[in-house]
PDB file of N, CA and C in Angstrom:
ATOM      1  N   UNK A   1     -64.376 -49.928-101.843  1.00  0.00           N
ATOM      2  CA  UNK A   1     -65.125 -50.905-102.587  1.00  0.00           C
ATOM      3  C   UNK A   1     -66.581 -50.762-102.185  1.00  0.00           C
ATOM      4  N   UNK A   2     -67.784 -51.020-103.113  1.00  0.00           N
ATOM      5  CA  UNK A   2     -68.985 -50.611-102.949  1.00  0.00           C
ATOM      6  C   UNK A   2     -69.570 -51.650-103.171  1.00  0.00           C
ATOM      7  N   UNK A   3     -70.397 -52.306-102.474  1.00  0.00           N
ATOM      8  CA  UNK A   3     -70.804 -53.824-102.355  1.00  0.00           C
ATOM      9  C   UNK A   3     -72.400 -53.260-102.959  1.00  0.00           C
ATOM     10  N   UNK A   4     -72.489 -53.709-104.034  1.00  0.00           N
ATOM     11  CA  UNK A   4     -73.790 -53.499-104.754  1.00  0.00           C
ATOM     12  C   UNK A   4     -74.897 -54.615-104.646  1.00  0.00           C
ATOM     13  N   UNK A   5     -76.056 -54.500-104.711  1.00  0.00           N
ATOM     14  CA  UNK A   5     -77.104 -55.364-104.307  1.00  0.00           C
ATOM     15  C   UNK A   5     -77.455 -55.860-105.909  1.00  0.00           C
ATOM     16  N   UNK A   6     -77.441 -57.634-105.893  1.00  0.00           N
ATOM     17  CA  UNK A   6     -77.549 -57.925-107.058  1.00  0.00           C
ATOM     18  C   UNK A   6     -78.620 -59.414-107.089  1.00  0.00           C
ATOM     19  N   UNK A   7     -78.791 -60.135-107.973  1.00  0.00           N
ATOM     20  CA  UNK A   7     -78.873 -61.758-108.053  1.00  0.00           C
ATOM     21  C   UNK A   7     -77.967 -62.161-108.206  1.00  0.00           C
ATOM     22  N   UNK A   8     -78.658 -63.653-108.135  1.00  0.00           N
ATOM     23  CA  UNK A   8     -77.424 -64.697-108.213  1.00  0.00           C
ATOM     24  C   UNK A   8     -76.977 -64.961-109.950  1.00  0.00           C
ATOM     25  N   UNK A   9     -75.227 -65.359-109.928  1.00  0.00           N
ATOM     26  CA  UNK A   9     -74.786 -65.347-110.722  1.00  0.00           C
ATOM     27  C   UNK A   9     -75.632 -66.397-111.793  1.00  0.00           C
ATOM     28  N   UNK A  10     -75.660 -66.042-113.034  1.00  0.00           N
ATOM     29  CA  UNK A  10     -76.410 -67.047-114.109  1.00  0.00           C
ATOM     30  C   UNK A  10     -75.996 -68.760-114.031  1.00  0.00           C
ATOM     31  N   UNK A  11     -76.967 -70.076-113.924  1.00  0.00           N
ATOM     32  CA  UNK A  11     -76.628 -71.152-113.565  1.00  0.00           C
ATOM     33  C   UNK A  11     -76.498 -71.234-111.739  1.00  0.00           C
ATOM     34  N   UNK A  12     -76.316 -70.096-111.058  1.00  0.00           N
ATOM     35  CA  UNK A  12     -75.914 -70.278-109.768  1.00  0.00           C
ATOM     36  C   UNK A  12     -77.727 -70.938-108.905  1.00  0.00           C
ATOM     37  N   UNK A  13     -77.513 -71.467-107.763  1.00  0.00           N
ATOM     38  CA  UNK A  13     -78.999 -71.743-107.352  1.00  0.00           C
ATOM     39  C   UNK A  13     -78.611 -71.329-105.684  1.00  0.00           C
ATOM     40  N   UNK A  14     -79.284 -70.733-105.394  1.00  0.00           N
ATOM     41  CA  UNK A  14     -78.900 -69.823-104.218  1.00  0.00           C
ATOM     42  C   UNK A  14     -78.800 -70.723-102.800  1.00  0.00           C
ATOM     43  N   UNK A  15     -79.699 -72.115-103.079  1.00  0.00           N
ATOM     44  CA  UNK A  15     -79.885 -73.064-102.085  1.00  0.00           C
ATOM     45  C   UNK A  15     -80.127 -72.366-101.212  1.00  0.00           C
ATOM     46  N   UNK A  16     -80.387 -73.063 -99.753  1.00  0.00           N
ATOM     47  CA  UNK A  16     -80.932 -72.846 -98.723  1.00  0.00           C
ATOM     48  C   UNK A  16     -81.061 -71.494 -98.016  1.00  0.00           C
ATOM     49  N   UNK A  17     -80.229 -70.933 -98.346  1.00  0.00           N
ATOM     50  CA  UNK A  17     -79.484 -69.798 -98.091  1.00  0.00           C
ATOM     51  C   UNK A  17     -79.722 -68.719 -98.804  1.00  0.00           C
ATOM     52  N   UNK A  18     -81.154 -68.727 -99.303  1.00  0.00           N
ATOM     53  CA  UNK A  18     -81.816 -67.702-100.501  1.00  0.00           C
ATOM     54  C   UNK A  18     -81.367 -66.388-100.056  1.00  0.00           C
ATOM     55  N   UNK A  19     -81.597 -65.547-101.113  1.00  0.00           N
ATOM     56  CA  UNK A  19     -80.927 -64.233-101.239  1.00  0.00           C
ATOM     57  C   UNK A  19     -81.966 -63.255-100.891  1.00  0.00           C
ATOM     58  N   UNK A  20     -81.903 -62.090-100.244  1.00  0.00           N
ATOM     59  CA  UNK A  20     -82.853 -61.365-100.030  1.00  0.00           C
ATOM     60  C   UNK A  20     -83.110 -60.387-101.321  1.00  0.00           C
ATOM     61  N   UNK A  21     -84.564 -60.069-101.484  1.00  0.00           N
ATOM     62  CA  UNK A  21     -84.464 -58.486-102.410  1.00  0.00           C
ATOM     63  C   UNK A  21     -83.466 -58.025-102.424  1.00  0.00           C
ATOM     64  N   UNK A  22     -83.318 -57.694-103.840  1.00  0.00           N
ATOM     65  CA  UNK A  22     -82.309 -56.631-104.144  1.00  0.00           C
ATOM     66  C   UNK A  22     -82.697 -55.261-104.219  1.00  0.00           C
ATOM     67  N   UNK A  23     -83.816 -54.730-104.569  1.00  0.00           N
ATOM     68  CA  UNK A  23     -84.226 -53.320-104.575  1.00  0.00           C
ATOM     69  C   UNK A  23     -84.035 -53.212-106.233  1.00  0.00           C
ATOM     70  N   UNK A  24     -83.551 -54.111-107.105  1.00  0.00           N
ATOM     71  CA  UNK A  24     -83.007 -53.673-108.213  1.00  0.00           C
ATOM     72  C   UNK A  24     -84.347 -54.257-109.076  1.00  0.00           C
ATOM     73  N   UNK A  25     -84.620 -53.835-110.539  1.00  0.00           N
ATOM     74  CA  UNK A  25     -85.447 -54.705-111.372  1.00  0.00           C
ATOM     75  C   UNK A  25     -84.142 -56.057-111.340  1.00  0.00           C
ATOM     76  N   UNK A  26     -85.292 -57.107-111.248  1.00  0.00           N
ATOM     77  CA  UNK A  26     -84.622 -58.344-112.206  1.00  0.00           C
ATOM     78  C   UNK A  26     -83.464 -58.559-113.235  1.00  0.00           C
ATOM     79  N   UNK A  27     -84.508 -57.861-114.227  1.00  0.00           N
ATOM     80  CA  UNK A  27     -83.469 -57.787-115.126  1.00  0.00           C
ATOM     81  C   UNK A  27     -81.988 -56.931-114.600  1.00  0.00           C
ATOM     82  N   UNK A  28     -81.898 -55.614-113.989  1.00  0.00           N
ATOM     83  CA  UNK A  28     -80.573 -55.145-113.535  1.00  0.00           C
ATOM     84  C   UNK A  28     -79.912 -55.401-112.767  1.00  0.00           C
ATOM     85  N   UNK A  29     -80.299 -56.809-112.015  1.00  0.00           N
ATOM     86  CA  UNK A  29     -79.779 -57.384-111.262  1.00  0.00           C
ATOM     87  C   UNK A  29     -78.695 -58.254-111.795  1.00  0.00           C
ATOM     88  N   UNK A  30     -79.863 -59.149-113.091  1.00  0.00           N
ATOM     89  CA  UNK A  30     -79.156 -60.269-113.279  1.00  0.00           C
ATOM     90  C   UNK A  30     -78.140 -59.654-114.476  1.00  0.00           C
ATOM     91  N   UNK A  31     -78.003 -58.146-114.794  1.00  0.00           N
ATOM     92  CA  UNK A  31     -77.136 -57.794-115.825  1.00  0.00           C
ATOM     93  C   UNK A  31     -76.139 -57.188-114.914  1.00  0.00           C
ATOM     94  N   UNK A  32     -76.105 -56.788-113.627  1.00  0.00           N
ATOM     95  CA  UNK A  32     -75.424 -56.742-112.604  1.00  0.00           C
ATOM     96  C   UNK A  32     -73.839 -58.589-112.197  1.00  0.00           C
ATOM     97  N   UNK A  33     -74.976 -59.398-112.040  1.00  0.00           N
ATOM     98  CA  UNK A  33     -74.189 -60.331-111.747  1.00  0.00           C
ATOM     99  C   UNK A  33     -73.549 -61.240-112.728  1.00  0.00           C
ATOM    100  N   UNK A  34     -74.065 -60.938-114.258  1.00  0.00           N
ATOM    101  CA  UNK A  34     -73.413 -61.676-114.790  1.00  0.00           C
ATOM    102  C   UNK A  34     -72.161 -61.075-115.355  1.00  0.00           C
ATOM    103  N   UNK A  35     -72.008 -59.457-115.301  1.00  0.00           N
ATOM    104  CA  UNK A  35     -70.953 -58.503-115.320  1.00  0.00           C
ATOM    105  C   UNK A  35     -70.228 -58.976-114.350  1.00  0.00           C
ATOM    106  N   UNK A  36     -70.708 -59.413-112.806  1.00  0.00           N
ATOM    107  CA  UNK A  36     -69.598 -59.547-111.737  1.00  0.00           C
ATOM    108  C   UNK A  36     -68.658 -61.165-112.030  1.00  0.00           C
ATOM    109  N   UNK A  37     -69.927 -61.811-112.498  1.00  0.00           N
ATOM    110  CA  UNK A  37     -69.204 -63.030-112.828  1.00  0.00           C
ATOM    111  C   UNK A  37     -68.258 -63.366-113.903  1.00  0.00           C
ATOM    112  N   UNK A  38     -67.811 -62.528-115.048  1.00  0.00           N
ATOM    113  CA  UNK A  38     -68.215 -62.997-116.044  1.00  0.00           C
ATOM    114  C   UNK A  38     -66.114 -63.452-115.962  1.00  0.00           C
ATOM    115  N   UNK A  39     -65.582 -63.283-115.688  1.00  0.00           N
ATOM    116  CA  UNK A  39     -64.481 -64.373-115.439  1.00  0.00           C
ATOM    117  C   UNK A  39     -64.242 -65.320-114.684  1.00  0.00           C
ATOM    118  N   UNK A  40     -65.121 -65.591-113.467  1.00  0.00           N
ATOM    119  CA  UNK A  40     -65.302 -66.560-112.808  1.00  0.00           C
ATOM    120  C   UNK A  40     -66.506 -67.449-113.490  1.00  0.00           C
ATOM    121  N   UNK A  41     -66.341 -68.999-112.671  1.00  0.00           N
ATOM    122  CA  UNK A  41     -67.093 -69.677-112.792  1.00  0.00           C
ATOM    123  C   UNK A  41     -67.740 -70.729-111.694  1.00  0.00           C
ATOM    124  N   UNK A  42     -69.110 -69.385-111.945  1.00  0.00           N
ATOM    125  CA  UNK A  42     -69.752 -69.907-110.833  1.00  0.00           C
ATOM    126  C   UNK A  42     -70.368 -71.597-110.607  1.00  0.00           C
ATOM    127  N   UNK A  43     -70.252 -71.838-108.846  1.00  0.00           N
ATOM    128  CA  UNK A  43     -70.627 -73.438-108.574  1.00  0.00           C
ATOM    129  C   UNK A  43     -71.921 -73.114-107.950  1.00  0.00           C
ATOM    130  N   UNK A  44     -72.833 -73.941-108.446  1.00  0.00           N
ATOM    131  CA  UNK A  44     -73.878 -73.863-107.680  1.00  0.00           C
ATOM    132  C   UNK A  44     -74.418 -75.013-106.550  1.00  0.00           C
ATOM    133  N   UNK A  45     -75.453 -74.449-105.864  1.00  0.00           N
ATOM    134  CA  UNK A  45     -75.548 -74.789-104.914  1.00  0.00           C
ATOM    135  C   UNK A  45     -74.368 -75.023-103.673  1.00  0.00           C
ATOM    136  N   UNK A  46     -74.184 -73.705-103.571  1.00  0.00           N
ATOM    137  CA  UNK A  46     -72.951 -74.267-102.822  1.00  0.00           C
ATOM    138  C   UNK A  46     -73.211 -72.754-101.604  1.00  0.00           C
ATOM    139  N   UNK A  47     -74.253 -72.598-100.531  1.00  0.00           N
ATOM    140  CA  UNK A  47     -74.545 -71.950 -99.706  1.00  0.00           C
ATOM    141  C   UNK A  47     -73.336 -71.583 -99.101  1.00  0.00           C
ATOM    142  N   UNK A  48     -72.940 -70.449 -98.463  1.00  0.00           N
ATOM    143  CA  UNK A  48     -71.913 -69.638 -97.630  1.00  0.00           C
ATOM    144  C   UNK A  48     -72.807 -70.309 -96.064  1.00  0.00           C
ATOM    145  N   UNK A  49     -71.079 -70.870 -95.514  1.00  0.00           N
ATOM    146  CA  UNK A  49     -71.511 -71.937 -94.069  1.00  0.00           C
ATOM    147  C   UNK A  49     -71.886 -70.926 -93.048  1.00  0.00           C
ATOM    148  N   UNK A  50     -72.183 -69.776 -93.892  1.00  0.00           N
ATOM    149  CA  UNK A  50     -72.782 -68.853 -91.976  1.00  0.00           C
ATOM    150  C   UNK A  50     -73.454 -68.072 -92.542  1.00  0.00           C
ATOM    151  N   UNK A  51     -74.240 -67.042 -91.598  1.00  0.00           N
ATOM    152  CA  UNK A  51     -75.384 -66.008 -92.329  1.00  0.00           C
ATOM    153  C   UNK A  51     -74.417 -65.136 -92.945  1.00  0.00           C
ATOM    154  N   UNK A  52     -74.618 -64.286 -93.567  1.00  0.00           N
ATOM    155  CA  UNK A  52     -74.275 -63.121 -94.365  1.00  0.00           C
ATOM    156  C   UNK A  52     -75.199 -61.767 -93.881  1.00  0.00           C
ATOM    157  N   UNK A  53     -74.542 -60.602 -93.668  1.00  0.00           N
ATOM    158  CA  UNK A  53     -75.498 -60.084 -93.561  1.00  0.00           C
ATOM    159  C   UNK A  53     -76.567 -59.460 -94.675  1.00  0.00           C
ATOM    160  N   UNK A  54     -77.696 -59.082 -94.685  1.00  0.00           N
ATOM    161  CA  UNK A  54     -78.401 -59.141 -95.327  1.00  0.00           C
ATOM    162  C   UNK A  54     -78.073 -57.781 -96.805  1.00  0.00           C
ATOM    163  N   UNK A  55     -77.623 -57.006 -96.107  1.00  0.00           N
ATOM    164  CA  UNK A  55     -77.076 -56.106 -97.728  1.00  0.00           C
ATOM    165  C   UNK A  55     -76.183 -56.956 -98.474  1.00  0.00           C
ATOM    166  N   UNK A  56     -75.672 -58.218 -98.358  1.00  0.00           N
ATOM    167  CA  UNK A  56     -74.616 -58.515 -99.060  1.00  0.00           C
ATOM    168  C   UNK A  56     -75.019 -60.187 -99.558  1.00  0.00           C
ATOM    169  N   UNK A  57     -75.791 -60.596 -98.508  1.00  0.00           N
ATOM    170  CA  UNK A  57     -76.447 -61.860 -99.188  1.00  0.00           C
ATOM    171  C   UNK A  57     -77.136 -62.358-100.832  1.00  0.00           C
ATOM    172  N   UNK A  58     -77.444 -61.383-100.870  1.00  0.00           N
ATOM    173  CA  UNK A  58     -77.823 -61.068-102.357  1.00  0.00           C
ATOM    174  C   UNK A  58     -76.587 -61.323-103.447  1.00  0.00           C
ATOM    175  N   UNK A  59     -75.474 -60.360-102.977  1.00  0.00           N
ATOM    176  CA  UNK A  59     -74.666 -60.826-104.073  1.00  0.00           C
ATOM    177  C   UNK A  59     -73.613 -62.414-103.750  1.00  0.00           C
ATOM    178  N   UNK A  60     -73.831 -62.660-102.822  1.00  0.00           N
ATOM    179  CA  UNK A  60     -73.158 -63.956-102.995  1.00  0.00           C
ATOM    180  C   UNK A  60     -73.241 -65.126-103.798  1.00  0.00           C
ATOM    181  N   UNK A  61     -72.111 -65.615-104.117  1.00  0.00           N
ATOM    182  CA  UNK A  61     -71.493 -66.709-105.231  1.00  0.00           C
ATOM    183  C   UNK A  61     -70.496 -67.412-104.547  1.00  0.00           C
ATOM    184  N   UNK A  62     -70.833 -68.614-104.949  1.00  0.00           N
ATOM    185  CA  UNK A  62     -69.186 -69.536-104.742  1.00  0.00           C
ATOM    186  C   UNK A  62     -68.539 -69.669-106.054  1.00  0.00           C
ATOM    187  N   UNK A  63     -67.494 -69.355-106.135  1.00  0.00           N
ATOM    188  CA  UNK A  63     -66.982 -69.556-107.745  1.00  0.00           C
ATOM    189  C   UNK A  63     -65.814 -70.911-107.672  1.00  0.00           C
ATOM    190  N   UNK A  64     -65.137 -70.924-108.971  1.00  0.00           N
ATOM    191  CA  UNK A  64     -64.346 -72.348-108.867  1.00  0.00           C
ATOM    192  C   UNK A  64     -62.987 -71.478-108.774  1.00  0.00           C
ATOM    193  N   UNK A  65     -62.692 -70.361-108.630  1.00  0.00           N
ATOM    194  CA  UNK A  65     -61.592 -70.008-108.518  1.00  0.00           C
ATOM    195  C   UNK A  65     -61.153 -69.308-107.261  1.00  0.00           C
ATOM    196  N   UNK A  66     -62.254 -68.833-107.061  1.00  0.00           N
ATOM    197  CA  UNK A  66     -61.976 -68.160-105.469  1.00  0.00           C
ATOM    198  C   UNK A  66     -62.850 -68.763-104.358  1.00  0.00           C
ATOM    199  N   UNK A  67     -63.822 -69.562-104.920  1.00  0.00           N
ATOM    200  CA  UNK A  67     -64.300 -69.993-103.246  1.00  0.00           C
ATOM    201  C   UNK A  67     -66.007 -69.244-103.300  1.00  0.00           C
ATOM    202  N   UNK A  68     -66.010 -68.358-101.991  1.00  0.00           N
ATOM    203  CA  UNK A  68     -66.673 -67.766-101.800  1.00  0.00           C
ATOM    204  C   UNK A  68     -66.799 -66.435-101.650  1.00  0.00           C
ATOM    205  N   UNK A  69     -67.609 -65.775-102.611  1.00  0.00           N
ATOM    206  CA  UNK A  69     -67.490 -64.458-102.782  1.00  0.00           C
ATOM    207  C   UNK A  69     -69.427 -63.533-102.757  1.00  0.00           C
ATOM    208  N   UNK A  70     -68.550 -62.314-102.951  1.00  0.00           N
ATOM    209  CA  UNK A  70     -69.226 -61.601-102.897  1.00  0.00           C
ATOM    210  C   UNK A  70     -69.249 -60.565-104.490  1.00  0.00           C
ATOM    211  N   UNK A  71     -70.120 -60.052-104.712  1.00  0.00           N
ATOM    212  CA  UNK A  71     -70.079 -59.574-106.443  1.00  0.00           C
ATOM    213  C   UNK A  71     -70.222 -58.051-105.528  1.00  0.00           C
ATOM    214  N   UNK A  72     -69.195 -57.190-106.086  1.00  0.00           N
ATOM    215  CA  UNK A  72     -68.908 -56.004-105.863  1.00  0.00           C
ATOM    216  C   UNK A  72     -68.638 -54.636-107.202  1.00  0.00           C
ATOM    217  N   UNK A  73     -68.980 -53.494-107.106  1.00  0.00           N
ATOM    218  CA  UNK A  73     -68.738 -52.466-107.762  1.00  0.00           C
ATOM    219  C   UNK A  73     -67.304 -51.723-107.187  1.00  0.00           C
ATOM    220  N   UNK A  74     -66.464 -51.564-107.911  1.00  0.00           N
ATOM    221  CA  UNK A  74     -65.355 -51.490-107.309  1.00  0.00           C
ATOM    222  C   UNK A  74     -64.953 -50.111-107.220  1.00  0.00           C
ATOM    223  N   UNK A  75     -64.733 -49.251-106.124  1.00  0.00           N
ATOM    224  CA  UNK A  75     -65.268 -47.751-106.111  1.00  0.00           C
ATOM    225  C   UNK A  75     -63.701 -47.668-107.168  1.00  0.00           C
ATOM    226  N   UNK A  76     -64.247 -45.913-107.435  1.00  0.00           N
ATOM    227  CA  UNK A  76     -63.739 -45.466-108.073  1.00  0.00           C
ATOM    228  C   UNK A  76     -63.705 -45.782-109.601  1.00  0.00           C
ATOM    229  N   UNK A  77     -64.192 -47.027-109.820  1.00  0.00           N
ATOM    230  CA  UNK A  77     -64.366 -47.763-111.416  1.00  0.00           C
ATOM    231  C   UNK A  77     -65.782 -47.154-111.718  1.00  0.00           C
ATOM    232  N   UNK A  78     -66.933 -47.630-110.510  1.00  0.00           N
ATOM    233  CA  UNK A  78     -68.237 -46.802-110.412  1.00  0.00           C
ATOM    234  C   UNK A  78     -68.494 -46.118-111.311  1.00  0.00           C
ATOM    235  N   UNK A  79     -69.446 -46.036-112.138  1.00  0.00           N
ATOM    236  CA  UNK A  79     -69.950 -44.586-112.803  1.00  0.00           C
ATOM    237  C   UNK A  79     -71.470 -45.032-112.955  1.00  0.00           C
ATOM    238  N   UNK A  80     -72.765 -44.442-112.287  1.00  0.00           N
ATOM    239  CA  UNK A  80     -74.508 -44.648-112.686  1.00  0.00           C
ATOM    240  C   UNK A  80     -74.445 -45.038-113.728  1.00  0.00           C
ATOM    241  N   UNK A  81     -74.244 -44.388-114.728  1.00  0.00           N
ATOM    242  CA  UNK A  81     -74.297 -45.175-116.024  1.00  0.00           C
ATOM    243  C   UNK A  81     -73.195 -45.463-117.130  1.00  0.00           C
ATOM    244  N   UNK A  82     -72.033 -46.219-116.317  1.00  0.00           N
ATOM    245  CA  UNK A  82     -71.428 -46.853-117.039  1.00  0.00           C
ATOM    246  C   UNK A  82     -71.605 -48.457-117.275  1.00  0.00           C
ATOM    247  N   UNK A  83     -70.364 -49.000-117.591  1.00  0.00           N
ATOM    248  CA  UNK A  83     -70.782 -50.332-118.036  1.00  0.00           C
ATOM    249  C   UNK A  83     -70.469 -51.031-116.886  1.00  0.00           C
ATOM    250  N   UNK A  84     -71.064 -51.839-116.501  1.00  0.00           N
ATOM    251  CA  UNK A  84     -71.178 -52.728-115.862  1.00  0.00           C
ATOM    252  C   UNK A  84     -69.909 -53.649-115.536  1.00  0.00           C
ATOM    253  N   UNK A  85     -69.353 -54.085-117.112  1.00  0.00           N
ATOM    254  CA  UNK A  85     -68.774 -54.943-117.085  1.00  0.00           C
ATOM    255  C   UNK A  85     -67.190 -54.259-116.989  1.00  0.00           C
ATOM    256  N   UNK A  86     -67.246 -52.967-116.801  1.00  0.00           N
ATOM    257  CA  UNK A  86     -65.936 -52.576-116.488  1.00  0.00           C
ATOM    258  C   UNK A  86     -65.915 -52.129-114.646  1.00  0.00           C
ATOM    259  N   UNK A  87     -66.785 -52.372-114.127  1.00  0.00           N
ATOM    260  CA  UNK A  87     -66.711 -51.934-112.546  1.00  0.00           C
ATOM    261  C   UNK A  87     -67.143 -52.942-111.419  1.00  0.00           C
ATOM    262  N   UNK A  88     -67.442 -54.061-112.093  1.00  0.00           N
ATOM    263  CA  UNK A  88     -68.246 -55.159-111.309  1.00  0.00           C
ATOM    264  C   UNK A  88     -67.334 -56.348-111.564  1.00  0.00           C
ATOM    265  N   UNK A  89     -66.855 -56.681-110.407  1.00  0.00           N
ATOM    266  CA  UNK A  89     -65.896 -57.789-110.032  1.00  0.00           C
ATOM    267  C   UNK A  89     -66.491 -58.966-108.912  1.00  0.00           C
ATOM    268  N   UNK A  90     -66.174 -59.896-108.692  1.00  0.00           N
ATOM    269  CA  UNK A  90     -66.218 -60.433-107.404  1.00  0.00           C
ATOM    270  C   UNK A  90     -65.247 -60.585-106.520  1.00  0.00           C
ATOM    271  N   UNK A  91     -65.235 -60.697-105.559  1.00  0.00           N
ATOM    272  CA  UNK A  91     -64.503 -60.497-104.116  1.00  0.00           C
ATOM    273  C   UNK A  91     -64.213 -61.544-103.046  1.00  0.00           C
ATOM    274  N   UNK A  92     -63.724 -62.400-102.737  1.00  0.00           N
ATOM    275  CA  UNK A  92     -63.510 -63.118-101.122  1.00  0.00           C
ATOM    276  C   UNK A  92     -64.631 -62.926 -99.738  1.00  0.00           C
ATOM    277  N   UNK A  93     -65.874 -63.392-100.124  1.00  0.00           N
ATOM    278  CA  UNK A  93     -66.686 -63.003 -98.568  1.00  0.00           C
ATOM    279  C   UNK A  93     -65.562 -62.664 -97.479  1.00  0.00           C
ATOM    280  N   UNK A  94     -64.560 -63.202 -96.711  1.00  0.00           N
ATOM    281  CA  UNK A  94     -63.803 -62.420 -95.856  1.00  0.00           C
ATOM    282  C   UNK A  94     -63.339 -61.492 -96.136  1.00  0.00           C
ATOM    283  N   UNK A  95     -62.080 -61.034 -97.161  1.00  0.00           N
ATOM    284  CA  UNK A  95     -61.853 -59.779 -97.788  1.00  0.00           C
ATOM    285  C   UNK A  95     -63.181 -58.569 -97.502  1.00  0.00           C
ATOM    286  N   UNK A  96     -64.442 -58.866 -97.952  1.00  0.00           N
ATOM    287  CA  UNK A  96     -65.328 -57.840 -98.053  1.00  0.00           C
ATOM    288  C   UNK A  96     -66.158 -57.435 -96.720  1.00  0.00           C
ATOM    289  N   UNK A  97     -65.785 -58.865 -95.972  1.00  0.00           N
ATOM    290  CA  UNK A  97     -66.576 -58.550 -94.414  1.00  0.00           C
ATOM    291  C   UNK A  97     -65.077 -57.760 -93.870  1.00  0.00           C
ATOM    292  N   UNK A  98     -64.090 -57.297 -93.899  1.00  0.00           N
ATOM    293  CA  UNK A  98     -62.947 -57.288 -93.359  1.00  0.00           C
ATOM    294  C   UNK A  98     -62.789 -55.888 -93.785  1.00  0.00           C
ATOM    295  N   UNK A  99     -63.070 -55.228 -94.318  1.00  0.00           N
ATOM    296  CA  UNK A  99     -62.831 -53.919 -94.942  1.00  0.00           C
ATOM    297  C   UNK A  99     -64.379 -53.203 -95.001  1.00  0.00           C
ATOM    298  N   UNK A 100     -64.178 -51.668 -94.789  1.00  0.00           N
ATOM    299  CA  UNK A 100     -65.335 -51.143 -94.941  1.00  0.00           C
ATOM    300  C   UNK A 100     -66.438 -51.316 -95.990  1.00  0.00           C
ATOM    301  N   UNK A 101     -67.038 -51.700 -96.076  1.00  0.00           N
ATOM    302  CA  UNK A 101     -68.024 -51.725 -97.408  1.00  0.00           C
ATOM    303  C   UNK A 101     -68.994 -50.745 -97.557  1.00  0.00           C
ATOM    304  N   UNK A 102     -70.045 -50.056 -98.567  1.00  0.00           N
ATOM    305  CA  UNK A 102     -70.582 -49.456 -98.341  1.00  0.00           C
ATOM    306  C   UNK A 102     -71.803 -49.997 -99.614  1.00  0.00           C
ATOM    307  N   UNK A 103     -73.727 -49.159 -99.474  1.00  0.00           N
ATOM    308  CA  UNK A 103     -74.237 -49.391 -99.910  1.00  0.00           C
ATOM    309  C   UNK A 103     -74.907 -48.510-101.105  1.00  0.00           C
ATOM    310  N   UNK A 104     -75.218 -48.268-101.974  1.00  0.00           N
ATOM    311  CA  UNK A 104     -75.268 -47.258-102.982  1.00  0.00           C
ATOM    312  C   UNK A 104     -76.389 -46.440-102.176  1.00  0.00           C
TER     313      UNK A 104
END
C-alpha cells in the first residue's frame, strides 16, 4: 500500500491538527482526496488524538464509517496516470501505521 500525500477530504476542516504540505498542486490534491473519499463520509473537525507522522498527516480524515483514517493509493491499483478514483481508498490510521507504507 502506498500512502500518497494529499488534502483534506472536501467539507473536512483539518482543526488543530493542520496538515502539512503536500508537495502536490492544490488542485491534485484535492482531486486526490475526494477520489479517496468518495464512499466514505467524511466528519469534520474531528483531529487524530496523537501526532501523525508528517508524510501521512496530510492525508488524514475521520470518516463516519471507519473512524480514523488515512487516504491511500493502493499499490498495485497505482498507475501515474490513471484514474484516481480507481486506486485511491482510505484506510484505518492503525492498519497503515502497522504495515509498511511507502512514499511516491
Amino acid at each position: 500500500m502506498n500512502a500518497r500525500r494529499g488534502g483534506p477530504c472536501p467539507g473536512d476542516d483539518p482543526g488543530p491538527q493542520a496538515a502539512a504540505p503536500t508537495g502536490l498542486s492544490d488542485d491534485r490534491a484535492a482531486m486526490l482526496m475526494t477520489a479517496a473519499c468518495d464512499r466514505e463520509s467524511a466528519v469534520p473537525g474531528r483531529p487524530h488524538p496523537r501526532p501523525l507522522p508528517p508524510e501521512l498527516a496530510p492525508w488524514y480524515v475521520h470518516t463516519e464509517g471507519l473512524g480514523h483514517c488515512i487516504a491511500v493509493a493502493v499499490e498495485g491499483m497505482y498507475r501515474p496516470q490513471g484514474d484516481p478514483w480507481e486506486y485511491m481508498t482510505v484506510a484505518p490510521v492503525r492498519m497503515v501505521l502497522r504495515v509498511e507504507w511507502t512514499r511516491p
